[in-house]
N, C-alpha and C. Protein backbone atom coordinates (compact mmCIF):
# COMPACT_ATOMS: atom_id res chain seq x y z
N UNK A 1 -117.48 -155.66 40.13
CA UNK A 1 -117.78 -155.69 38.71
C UNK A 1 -117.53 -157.11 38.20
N UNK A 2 -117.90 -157.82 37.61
CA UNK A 2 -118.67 -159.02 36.79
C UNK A 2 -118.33 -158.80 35.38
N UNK A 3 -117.73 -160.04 34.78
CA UNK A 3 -117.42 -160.01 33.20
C UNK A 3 -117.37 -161.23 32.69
N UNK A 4 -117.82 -161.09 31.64
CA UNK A 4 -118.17 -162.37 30.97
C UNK A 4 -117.51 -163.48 30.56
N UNK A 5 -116.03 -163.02 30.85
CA UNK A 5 -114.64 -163.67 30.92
C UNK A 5 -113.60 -162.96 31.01
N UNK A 6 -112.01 -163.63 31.23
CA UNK A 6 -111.20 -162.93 31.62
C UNK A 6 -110.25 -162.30 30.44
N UNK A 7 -111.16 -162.54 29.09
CA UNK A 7 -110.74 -161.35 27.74
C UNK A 7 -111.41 -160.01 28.24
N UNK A 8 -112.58 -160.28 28.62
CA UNK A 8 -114.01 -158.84 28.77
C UNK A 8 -112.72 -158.64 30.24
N UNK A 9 -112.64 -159.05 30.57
CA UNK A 9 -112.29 -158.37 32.42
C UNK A 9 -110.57 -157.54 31.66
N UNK A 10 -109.66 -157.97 30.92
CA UNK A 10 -108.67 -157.75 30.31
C UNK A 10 -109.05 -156.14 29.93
N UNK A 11 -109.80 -156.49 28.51
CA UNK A 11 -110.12 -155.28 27.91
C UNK A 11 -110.77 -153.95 28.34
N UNK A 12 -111.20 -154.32 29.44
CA UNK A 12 -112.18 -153.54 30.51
C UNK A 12 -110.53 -152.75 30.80
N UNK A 13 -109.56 -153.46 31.80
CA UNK A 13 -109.16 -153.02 32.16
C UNK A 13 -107.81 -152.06 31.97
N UNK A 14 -107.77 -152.20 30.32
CA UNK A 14 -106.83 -151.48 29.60
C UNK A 14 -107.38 -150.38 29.35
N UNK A 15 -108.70 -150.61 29.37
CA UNK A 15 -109.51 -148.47 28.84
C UNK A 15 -108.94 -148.13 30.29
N UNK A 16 -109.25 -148.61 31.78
CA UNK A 16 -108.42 -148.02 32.63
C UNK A 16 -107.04 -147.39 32.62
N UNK A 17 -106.24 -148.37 32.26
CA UNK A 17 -105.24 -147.76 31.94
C UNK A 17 -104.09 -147.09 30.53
N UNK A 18 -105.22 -147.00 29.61
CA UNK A 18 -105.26 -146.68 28.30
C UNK A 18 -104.03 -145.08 28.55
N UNK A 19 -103.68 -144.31 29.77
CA UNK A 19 -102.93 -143.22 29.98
C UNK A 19 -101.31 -144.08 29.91
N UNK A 20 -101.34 -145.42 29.96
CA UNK A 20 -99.72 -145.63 30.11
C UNK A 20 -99.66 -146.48 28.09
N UNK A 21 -101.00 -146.19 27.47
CA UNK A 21 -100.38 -146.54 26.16
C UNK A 21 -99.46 -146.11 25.42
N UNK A 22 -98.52 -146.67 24.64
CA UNK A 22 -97.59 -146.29 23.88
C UNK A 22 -95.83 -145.77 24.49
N UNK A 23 -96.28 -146.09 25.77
CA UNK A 23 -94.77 -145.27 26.60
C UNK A 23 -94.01 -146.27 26.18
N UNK A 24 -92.92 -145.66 26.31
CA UNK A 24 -91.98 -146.74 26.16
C UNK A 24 -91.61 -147.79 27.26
N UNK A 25 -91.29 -147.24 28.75
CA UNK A 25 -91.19 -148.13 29.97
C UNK A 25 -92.26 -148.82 30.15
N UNK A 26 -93.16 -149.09 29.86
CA UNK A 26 -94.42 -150.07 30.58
C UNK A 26 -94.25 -151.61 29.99
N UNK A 27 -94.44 -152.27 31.35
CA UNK A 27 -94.27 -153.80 30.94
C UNK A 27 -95.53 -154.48 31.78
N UNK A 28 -96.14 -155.11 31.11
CA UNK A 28 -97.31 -156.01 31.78
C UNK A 28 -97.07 -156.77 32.47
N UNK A 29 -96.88 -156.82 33.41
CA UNK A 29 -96.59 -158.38 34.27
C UNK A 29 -97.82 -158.80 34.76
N UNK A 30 -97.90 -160.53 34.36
CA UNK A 30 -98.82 -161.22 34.58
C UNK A 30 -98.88 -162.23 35.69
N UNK A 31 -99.90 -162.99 36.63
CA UNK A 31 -99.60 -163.64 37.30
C UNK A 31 -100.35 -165.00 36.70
N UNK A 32 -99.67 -166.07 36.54
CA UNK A 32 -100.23 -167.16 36.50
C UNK A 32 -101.02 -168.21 37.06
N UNK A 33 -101.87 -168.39 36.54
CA UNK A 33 -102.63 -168.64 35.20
C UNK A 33 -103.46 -167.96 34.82
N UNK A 34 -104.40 -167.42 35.59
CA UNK A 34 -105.88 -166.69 35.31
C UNK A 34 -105.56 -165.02 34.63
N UNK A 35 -104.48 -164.64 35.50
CA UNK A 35 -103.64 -163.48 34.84
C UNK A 35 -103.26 -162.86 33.64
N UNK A 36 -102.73 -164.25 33.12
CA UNK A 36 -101.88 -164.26 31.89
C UNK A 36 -102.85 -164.00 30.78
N UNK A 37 -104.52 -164.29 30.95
CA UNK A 37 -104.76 -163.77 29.62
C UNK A 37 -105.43 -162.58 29.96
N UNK A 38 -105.82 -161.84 30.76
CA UNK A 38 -106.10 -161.00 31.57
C UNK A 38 -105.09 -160.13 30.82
N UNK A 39 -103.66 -160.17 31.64
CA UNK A 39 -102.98 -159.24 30.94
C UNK A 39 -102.27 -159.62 29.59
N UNK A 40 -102.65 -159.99 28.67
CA UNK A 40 -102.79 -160.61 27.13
C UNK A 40 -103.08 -159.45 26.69
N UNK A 41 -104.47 -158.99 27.18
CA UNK A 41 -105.46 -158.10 26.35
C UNK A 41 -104.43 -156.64 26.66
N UNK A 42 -104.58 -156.76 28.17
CA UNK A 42 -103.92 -155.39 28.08
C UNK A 42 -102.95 -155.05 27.77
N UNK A 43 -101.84 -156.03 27.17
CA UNK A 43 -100.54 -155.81 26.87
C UNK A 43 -101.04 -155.17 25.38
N UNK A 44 -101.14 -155.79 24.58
CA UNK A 44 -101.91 -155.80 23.54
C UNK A 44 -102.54 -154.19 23.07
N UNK A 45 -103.53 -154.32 24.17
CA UNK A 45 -103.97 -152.78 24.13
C UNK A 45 -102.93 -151.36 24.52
N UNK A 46 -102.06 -151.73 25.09
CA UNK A 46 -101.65 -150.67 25.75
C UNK A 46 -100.05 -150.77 24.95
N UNK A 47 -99.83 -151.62 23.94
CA UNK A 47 -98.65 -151.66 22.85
C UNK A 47 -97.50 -151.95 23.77
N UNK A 48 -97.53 -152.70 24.76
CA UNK A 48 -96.55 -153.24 25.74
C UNK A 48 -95.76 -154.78 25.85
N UNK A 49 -94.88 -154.95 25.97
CA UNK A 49 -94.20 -156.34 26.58
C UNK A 49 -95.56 -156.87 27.76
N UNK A 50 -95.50 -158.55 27.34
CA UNK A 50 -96.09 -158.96 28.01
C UNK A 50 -95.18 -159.77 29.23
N UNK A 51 -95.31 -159.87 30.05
CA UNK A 51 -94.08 -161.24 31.02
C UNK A 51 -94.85 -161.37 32.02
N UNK A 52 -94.30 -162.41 32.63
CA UNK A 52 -94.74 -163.22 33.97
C UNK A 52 -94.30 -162.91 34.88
N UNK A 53 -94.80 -162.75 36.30
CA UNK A 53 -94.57 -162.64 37.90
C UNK A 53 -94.58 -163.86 38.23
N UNK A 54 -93.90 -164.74 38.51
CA UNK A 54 -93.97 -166.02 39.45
C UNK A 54 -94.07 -165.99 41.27
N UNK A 55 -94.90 -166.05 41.45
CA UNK A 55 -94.99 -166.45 42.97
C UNK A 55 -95.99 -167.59 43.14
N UNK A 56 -95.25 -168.25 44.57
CA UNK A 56 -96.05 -169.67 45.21
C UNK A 56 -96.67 -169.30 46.23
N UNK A 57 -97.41 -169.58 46.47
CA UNK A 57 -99.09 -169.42 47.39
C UNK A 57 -98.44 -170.41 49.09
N UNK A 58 -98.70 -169.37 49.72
CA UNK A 58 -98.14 -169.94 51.23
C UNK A 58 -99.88 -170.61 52.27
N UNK A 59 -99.72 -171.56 51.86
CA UNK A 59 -101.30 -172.18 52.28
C UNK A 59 -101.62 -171.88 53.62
N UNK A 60 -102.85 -172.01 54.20
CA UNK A 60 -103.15 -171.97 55.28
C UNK A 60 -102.88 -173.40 55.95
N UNK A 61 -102.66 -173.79 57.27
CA UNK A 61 -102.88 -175.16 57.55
C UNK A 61 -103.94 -175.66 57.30
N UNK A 62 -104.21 -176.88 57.28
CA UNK A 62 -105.79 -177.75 57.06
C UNK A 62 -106.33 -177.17 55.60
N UNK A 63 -106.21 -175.74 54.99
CA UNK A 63 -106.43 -175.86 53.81
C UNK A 63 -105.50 -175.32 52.90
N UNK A 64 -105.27 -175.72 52.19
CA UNK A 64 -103.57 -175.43 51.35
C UNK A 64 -104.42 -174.68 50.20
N UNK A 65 -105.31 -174.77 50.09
CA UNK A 65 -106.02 -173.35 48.63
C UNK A 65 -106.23 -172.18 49.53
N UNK A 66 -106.64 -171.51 50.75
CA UNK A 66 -106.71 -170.59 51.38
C UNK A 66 -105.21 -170.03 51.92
N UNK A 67 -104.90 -168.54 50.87
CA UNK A 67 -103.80 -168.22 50.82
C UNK A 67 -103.36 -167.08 51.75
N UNK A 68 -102.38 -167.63 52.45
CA UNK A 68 -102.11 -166.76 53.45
C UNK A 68 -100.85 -165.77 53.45
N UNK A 69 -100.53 -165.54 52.11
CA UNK A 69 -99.35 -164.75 51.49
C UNK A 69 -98.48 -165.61 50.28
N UNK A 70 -97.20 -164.89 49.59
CA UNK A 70 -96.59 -165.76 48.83
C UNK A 70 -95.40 -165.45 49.21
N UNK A 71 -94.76 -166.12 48.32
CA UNK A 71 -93.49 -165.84 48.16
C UNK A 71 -92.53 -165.60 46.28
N UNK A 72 -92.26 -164.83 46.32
CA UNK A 72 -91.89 -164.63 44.69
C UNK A 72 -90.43 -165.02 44.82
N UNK A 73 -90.55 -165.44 43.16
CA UNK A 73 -89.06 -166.25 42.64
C UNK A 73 -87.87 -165.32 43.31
N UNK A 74 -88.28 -164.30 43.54
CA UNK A 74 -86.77 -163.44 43.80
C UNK A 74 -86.73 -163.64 45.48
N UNK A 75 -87.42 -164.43 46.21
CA UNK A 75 -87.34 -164.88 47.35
C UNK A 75 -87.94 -163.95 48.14
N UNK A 76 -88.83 -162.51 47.58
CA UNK A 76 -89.27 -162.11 48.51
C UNK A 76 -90.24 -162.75 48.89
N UNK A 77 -90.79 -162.10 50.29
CA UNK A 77 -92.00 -162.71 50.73
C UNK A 77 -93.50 -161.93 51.16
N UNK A 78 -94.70 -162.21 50.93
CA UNK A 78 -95.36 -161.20 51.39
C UNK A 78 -96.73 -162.01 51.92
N UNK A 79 -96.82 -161.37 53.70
CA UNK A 79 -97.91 -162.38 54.62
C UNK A 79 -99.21 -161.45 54.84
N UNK A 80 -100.27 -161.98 54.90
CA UNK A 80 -101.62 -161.71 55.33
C UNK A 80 -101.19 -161.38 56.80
N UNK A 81 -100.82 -160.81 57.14
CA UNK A 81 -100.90 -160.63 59.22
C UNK A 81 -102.26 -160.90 59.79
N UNK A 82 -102.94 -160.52 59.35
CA UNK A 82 -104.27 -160.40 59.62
C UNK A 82 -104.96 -161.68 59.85
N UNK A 83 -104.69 -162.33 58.55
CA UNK A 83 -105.49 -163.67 58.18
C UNK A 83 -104.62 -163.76 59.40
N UNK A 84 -103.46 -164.54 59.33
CA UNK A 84 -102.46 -165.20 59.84
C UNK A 84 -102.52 -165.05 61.84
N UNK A 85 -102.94 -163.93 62.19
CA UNK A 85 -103.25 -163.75 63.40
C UNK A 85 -105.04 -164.00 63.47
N UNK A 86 -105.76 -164.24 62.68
CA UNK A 86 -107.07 -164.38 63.13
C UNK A 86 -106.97 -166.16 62.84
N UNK A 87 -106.52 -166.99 62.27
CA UNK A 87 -106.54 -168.34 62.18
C UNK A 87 -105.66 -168.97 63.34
N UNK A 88 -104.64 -167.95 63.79
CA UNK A 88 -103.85 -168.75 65.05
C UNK A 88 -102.45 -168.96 64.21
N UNK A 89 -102.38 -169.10 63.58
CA UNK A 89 -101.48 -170.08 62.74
C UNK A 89 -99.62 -170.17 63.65
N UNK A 90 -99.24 -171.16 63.94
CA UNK A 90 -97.96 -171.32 64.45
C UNK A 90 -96.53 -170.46 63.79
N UNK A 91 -95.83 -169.90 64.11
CA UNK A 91 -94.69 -168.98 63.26
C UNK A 91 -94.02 -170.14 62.72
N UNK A 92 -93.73 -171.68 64.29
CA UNK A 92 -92.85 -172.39 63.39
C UNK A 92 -93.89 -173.31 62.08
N UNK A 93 -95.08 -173.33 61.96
CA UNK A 93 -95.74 -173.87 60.97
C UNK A 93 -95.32 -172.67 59.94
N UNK A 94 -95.79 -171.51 59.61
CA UNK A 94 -94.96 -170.57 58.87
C UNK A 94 -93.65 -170.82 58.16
N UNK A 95 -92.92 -170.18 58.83
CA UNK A 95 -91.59 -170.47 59.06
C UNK A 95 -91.29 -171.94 57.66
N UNK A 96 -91.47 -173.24 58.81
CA UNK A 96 -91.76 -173.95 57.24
C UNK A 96 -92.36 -173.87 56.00
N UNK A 97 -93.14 -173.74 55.98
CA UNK A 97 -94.19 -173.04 54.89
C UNK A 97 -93.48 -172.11 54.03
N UNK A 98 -92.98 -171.37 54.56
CA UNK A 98 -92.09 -170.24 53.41
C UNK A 98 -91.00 -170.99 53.12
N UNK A 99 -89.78 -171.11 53.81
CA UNK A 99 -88.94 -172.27 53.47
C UNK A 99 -89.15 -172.96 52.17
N UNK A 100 -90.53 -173.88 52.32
CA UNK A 100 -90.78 -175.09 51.53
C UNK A 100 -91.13 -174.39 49.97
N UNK A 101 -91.31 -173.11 49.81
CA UNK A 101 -91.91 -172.26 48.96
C UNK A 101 -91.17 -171.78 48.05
N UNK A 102 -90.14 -171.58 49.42
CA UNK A 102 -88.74 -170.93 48.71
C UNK A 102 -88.17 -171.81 47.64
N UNK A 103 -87.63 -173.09 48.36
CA UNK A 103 -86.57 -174.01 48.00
C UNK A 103 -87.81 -174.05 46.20
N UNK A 104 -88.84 -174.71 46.52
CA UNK A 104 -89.74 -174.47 45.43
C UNK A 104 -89.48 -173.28 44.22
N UNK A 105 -89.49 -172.46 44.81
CA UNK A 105 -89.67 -171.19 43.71
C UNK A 105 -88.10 -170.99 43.16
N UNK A 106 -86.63 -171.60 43.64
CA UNK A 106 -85.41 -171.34 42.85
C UNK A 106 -85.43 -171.52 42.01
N UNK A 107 -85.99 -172.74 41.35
CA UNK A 107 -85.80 -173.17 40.33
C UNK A 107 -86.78 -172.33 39.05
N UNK A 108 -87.54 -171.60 39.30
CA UNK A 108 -88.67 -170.72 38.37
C UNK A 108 -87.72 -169.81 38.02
N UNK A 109 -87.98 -169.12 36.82
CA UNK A 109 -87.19 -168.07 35.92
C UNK A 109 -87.43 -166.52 37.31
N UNK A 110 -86.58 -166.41 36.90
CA UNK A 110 -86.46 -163.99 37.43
C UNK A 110 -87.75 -164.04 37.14
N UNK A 111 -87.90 -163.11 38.27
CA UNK A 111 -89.40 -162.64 38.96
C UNK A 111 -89.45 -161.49 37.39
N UNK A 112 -88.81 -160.37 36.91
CA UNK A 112 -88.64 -159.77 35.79
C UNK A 112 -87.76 -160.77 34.71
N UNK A 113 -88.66 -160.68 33.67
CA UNK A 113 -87.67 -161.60 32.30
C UNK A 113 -86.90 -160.51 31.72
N UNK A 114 -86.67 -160.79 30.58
CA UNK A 114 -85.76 -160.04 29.83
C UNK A 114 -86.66 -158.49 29.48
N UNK A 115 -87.72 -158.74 29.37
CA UNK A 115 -88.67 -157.42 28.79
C UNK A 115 -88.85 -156.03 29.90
N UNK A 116 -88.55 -156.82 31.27
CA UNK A 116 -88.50 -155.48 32.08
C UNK A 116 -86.86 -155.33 32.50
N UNK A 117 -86.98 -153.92 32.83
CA UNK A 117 -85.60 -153.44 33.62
C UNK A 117 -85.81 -152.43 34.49
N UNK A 118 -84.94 -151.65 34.96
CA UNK A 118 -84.53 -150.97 36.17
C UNK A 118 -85.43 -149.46 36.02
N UNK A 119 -85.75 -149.48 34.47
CA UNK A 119 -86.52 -147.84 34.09
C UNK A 119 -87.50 -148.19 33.39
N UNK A 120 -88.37 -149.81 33.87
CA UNK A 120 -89.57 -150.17 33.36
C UNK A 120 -90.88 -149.80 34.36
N UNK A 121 -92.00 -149.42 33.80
CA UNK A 121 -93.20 -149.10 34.74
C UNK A 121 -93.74 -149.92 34.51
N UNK A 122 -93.75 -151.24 35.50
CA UNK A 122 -94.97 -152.27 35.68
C UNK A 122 -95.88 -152.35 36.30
N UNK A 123 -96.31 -153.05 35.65
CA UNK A 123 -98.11 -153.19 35.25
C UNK A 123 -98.27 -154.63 35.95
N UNK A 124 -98.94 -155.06 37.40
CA UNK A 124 -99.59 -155.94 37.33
C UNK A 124 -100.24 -156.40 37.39
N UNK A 125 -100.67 -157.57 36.79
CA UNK A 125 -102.19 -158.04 36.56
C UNK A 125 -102.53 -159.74 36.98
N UNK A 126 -103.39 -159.82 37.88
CA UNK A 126 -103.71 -161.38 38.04
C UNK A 126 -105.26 -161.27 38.46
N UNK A 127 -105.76 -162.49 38.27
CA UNK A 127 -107.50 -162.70 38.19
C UNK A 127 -107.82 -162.44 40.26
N UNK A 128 -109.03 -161.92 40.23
CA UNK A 128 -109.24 -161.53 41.49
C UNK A 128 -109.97 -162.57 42.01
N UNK A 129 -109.72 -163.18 43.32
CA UNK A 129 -110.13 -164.41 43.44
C UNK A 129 -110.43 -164.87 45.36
N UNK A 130 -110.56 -165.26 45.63
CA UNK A 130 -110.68 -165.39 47.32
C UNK A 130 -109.72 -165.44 47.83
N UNK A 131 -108.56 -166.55 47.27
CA UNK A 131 -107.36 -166.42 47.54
C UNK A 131 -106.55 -165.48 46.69
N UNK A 132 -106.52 -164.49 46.96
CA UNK A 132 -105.45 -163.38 45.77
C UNK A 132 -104.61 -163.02 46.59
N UNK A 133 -104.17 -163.63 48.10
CA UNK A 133 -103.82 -162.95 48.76
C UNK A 133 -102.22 -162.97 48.40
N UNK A 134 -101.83 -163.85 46.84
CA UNK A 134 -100.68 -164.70 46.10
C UNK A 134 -100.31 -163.05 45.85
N UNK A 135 -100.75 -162.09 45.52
CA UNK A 135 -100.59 -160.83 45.19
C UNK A 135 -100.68 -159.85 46.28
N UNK A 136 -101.47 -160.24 47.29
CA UNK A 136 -101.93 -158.91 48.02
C UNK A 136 -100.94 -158.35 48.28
N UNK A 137 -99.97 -158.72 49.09
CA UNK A 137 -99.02 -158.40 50.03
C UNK A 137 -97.89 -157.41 49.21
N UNK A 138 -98.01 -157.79 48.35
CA UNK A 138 -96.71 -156.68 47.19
C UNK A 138 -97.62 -155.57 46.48
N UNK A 139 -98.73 -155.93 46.17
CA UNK A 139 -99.19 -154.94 45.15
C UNK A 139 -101.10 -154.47 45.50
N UNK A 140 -101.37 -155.07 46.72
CA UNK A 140 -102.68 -154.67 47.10
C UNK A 140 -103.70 -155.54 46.34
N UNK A 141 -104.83 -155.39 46.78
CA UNK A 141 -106.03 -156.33 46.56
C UNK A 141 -106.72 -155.96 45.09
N UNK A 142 -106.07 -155.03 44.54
CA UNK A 142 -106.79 -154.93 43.00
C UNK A 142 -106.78 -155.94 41.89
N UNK A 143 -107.19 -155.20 40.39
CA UNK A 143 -106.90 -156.13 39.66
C UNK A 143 -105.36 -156.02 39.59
N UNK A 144 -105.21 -154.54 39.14
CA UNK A 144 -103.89 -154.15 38.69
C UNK A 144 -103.48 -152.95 39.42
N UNK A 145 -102.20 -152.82 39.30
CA UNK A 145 -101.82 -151.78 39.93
C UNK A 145 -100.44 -151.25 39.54
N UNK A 146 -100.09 -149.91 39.33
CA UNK A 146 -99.09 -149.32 38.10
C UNK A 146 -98.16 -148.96 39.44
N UNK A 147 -96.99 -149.46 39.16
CA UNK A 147 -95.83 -149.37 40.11
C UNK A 147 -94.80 -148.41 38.81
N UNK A 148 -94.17 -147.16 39.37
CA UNK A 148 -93.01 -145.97 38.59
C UNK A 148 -91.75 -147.29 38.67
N UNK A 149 -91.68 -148.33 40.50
CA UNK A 149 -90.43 -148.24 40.51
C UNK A 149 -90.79 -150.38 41.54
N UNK A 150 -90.10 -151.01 41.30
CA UNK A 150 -90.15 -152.04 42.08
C UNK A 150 -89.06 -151.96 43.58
């Protein structure tokens, strides 16, 4: 599906989930940049906290935009196996790669800000893209996807 921008792709995707409007636990989490207004709309629509997911993009060798998993501020990590065994890629090239991601991502705020907690149902949302794989690994290849529990 095709939209005319990522307000139309937003709003689209809050009539989807228009069943978690008004609850009290639901928190939007967004991924930055393309995300954030993405889930704008649906925060919006669905009368929710908006916040950010921070994760860093674990590059492929030779091309550092082809994403071969991330790693989020809370140091988890999540890999393409797939990609990662069909490119060859070295564990100790890896290995660094997450490392370098890590030390990177301490300094970024809690993967949850102040707006989610322990009995929040998040919502996340980031733009779907060739490399999305910044998301795949935690939350699957959608736009969004409604997690009861992290």
């Amino acid at each position: 599906m095709q939209f005319r921008d990522r307000q139309e792709a937003g709003k689209a995707l809050a009539k989807e989930l228009a069943f978690l409007r008004g609850k009290p636990d639901v928190v939007v989490l967004a991924i930055p940049r393309g995300g954030v207004v993405v889930g704008y709309q649906v925060a919006k629509a669905l009368q929710a906290p908006l916040d950010v997911y921070i994760t860093r993009k674990i590059g492929a060798p030779y091309n550092a935009e082809l994403a071969m998993g991330a790693v989020a501020s809370d140091g988890s990590v999540f890999l393409d196996h797939e990609l990662i065994q069909r490119l060859g890629v070295p564990a100790d090239y890896l290995d660094k790669e997450i490392e370098r991601q890590r030390n990177q991502s301490t300094s970024s705020p809690p993967m949850l800000g102040p707006s989610a907690g322990a009995s929040t149902t998040p919502t996340l949302i980031r733009r779907s893209s060739a490399s999305g794989r910044k998301s795949r690994g935690a939350y699957s290849d959608t736009v969004a996807t409604v997690h009861h529990r992290i």
